[in-house]
Protein backbone atom coordinates (compact mmCIF):
# COMPACT_ATOMS: atom_id res chain seq x y z
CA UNK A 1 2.39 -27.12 0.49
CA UNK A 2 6.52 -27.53 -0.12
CA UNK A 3 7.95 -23.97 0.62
CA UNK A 4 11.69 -24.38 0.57
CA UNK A 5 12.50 -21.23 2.91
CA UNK A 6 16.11 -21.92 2.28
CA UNK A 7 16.00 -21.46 -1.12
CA UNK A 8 13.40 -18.38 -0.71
CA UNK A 9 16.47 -17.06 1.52
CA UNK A 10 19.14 -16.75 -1.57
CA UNK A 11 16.98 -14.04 -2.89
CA UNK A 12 18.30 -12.05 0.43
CA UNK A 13 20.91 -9.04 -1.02
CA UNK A 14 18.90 -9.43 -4.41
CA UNK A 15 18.67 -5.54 -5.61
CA UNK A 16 16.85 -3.66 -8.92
CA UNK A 17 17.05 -0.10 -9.85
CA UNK A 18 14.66 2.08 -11.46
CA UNK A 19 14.70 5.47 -13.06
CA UNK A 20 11.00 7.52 -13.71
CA UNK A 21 10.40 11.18 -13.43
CA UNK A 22 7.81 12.96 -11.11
CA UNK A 23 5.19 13.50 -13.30
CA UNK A 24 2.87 16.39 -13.09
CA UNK A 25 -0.41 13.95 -14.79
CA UNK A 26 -0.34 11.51 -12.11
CA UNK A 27 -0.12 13.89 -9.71
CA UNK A 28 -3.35 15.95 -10.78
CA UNK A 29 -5.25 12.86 -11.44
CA UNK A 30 -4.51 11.09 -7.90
CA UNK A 31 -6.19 14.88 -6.38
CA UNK A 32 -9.11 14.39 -8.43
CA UNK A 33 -9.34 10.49 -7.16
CA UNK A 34 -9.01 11.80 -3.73
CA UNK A 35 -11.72 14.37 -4.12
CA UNK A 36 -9.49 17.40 -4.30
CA UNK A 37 -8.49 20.21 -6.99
CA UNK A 38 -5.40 19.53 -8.32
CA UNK A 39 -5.46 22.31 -11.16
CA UNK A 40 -3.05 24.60 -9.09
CA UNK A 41 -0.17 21.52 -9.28
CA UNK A 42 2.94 23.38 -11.36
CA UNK A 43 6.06 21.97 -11.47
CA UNK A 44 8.24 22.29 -8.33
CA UNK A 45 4.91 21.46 -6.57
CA UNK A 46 5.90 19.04 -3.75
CA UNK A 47 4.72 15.84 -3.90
CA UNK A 48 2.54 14.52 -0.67
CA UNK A 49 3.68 11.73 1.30
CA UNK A 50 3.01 8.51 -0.13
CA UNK A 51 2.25 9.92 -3.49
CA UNK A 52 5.80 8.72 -4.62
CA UNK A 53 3.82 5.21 -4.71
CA UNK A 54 2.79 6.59 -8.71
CA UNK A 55 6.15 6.16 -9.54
CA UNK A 56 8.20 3.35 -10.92
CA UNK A 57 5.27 1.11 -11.74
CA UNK A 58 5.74 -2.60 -12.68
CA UNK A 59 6.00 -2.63 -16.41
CA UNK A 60 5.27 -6.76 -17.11
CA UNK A 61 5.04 -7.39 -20.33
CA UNK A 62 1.17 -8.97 -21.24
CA UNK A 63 2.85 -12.45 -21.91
CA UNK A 64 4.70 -12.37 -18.48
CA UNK A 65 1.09 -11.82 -16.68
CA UNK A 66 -0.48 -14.97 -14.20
CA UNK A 67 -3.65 -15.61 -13.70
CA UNK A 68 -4.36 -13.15 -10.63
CA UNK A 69 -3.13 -10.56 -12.90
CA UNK A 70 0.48 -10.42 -10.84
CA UNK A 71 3.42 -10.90 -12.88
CA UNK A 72 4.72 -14.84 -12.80
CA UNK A 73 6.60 -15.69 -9.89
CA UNK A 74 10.46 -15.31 -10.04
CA UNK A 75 12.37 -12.40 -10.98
CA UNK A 76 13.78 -9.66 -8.56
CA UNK A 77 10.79 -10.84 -5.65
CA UNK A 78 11.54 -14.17 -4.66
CA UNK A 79 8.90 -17.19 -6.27
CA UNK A 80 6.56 -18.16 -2.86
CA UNK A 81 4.40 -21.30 -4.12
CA UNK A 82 1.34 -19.50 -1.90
CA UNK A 83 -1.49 -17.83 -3.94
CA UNK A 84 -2.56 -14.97 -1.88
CA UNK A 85 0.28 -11.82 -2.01
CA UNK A 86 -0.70 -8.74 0.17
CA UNK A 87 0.90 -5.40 0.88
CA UNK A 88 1.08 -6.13 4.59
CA UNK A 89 2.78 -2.48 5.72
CA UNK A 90 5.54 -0.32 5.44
CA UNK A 91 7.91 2.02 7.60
CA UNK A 92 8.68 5.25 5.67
CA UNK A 93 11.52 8.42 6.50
CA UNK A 94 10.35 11.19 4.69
CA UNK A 95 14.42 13.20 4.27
CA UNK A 96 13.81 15.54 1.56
CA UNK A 97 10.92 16.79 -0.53
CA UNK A 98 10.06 15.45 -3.86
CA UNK A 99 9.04 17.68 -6.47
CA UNK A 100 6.98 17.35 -9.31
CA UNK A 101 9.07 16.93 -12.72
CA UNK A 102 11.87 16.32 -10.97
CA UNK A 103 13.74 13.00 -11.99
CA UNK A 104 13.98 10.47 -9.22
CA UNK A 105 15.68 7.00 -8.90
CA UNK A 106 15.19 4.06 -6.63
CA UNK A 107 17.50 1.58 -5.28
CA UNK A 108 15.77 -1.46 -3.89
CA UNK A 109 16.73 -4.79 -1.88
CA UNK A 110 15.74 -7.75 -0.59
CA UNK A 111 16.41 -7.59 3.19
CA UNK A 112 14.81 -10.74 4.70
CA UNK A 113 12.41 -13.62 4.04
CA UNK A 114 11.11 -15.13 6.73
CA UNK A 115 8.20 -18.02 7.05
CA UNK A 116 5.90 -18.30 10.02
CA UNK A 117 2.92 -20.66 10.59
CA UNK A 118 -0.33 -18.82 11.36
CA UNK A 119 -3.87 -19.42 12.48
CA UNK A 120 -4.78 -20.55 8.80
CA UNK A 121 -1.39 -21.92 7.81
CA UNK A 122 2.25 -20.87 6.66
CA UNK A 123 3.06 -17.42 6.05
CA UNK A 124 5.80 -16.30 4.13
CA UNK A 125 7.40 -12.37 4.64
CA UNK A 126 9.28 -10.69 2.34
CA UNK A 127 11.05 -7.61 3.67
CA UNK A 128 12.22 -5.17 0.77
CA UNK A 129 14.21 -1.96 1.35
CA UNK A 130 14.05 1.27 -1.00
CA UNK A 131 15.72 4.19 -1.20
CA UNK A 132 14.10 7.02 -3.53
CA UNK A 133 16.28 9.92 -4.74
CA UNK A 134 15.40 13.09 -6.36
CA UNK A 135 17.73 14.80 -8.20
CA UNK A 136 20.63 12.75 -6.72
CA UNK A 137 19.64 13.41 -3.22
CA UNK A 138 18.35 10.94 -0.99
CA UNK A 139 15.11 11.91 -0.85
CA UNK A 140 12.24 8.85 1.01
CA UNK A 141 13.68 5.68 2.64
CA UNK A 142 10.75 2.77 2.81
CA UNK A 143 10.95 -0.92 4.25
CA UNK A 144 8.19 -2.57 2.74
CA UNK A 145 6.46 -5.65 3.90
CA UNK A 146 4.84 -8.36 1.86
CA UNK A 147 2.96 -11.59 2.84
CA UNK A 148 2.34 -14.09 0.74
CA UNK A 149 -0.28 -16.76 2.75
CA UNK A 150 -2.63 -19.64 1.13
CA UNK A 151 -6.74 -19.09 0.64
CA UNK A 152 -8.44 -19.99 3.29
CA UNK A 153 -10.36 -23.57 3.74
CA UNK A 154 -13.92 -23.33 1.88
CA UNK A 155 -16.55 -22.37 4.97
CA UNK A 156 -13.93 -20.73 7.23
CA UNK A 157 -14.88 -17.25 8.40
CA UNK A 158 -13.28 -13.74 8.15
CA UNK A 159 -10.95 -13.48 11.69
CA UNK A 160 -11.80 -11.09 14.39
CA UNK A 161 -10.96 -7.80 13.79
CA UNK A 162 -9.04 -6.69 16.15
CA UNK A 163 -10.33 -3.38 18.41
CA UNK A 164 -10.45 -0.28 17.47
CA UNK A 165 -8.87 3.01 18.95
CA UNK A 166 -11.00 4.88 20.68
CA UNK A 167 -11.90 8.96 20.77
CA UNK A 168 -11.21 10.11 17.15
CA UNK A 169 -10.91 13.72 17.35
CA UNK A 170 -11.55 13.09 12.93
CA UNK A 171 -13.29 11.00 11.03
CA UNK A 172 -14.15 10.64 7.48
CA UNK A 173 -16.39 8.55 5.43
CA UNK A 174 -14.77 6.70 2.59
CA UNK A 175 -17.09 5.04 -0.11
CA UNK A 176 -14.73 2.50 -1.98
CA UNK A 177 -17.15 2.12 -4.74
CA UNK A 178 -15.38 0.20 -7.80
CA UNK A 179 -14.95 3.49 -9.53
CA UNK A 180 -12.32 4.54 -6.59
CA UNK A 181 -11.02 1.01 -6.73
CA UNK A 182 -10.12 0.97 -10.68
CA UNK A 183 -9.10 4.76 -10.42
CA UNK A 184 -6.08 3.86 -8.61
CA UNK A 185 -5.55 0.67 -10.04
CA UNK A 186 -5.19 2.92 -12.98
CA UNK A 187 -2.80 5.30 -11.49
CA UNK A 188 -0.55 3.12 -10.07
CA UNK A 189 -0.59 -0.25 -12.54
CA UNK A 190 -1.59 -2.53 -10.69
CA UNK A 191 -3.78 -5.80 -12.78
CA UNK A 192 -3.82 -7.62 -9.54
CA UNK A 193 -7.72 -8.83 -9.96
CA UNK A 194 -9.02 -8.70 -6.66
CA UNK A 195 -9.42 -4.76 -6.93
CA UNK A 196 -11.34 -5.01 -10.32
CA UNK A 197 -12.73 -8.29 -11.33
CA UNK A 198 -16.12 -9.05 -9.33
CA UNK A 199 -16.22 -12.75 -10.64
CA UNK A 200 -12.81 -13.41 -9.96
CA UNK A 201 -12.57 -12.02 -6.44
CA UNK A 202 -15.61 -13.92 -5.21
CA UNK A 203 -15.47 -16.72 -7.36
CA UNK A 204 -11.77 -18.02 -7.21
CA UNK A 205 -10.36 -15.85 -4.38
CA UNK A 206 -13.06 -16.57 -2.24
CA UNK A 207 -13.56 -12.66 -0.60
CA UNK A 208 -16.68 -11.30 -0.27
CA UNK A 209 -16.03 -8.62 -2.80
CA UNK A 210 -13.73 -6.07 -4.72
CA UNK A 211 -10.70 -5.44 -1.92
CA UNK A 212 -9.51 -1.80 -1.54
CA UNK A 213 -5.99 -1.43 -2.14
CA UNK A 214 -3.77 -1.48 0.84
CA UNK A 215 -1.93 1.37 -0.22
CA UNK A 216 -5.20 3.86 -1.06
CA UNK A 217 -6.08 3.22 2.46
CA UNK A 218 -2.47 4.74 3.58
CA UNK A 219 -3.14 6.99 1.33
CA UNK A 220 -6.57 8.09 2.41
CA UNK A 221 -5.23 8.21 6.18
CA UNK A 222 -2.29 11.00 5.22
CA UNK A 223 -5.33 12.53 3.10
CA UNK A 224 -7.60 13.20 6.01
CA UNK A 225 -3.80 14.20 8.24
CA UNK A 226 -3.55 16.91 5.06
CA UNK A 227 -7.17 17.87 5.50
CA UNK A 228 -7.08 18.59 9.15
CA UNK A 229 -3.81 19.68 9.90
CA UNK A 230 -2.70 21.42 5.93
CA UNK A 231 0.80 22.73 7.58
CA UNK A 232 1.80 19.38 8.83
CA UNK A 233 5.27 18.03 7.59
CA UNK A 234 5.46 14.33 8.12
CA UNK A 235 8.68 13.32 8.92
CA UNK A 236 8.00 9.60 9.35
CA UNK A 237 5.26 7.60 8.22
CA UNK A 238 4.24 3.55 9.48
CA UNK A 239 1.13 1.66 8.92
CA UNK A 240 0.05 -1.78 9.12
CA UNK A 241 -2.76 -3.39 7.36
CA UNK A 242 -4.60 -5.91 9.98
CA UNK A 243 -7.97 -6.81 7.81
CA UNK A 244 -9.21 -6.59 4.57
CA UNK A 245 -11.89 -3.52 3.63
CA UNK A 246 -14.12 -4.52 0.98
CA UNK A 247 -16.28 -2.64 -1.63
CA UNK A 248 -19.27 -3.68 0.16
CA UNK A 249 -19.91 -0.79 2.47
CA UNK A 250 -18.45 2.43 3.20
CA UNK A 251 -15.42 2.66 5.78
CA UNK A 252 -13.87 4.97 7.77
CA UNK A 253 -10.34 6.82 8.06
CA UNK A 254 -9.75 8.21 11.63
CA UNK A 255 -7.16 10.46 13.66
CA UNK A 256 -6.10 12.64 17.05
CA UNK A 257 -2.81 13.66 17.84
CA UNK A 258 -1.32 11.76 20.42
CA UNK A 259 1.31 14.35 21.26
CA UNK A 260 3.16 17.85 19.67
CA UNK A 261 4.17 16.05 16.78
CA UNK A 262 3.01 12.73 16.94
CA UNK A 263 -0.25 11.14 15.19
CA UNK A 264 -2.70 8.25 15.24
CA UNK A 265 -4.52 7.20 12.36
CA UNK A 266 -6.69 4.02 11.53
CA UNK A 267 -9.09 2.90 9.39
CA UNK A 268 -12.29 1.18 10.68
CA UNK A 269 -14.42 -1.20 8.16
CA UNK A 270 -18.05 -0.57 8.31
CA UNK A 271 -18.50 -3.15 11.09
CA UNK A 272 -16.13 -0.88 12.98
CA UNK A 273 -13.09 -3.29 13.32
CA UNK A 274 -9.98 -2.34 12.63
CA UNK A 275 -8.35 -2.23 8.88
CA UNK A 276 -5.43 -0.85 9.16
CA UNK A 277 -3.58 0.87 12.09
CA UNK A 278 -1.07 3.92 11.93
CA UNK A 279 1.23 6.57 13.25
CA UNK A 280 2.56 10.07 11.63
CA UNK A 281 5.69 11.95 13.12
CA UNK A 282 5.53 15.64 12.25
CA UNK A 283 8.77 17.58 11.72
């Protein structure tokens, strides 16, 4: 496949803006996807790390749509000729709370693209950096990285998952039945069909079934840090996703502090490789 990395390069410096509010709805309805009571969320409640990820939504209109149910290529991301687009990680500074109601603006920009050749072919990353405000003040900075890689050869296996962490001091089973899965597709937007549609997952993506959303699982891991530890204050937040978790089985968010205020998470897929890999830095 032609990927002119040059030309993927000019959309370096590209930046959008966006303007939303902090919503109390959202808010109440992520705690009841997460298996908590969110009736006691007022405004001036503040809003958990990560949570700010049910703000500023893509709003593409129905005509713009592709097939995957991502908006055409082009625009303020740069246009990658490579089907597959993942949430790959991100790197977030938590500065100052956000609160619900509050009105909040984010600044974002394109801060590299890079291409590498993998195991099963060229990968393109896309490196984009926001900055969230709340009320004017700088509030969350994130870098977030994409990856945009080709579908794999018909026949070729899942990769190795790579090990696992070992002596949890928590652990939590997640079932990521397609209810959970189109709940936060819900909340957040997102149409991309490999979270919803069965047929077109397995059919034309070639996965085993329904993938959980990259995000949720970030989510889930700060979730079981709130659960165990309901005073923490996370001061910086970093996760990387390293395999795909599938609606197939239940998985497994995990955690121990690995110092005074430093934290390990992880999630573990039911075969007990690891998903996604993680660390928390308490103020």
């Amino acid at each position: 496949m032609n990927l002119d990395i040059d030309y993927l390069r000019t959309w370096i410096g590209r930046t959008e803006t966006a303007h939303d509010h902090a919503a109390l709805q959202p808010l109440r309805a992520l705690c009841a996807t997460l298996d908590r009571d969110g009736s006691g969320l007022e405004p001036g409640a503040e809003v958990p790390p990560c949570w700010h990820w049910l703000y500023f939504v893509p709003l593409h209109r129905q005509s713009d749509m592709g097939a995957d149910g991502h908006a055409r290529r082009g625009g303020f991301l740069p246009p990658v000729a490579l089907p597959r687009r993942m949430w790959a990680g991100s790197r977030l500074e938590f500065l100052a709370p956000v609160r619900a109601a509050q009105a909040i603006h984010r600044t974002s920009r394109i801060e590299d693209v890079r291409l590498k050749n993998g195991r099963t072919g060229p990968l393109v990353f896309v490196q984009v950096h926001h900055e969230i405000r709340a009320e004017g003040q700088l509030a969350i900075r994130e870098q977030h990285d994409i990856v945009y890689r080709d579908k794999p050869q018909p026949g070729a296996s899942m990769p190795v998952g790579a090990p696992a962490p070992q002596h949890a001091a928590w652990t939590r089973e997640i079932v990521p039945d397609d209810v959970l899965l189109f709940r936060y597709s819900a909340l957040t937007f997102n149409s991309h069909r490999i979270h919803y549609d069965r047929r077109s997952v397995t059919g034309v993506e070639g996965y085993p079934g329904l993938v959980v959303h990259g995000p949720l699982i970030a989510t889930l891991l700060l979730d079981l840090l709130q659960r165990q530890l309901p005073a923490a204050r996370v001061r910086v937040f970093s996760f990387k996703a390293l395999q795909p978790v599938f609606d197939l089985a239940p998985f497994f968010v995990c955690g121990r502090m690995t110092g005074d205020q430093a934290v390990r998470l992880w999630a573990l897929t039911s075969e007990g490789h690891l998903a996604m890999d993680a660390h928390a830095d308490l103020a």
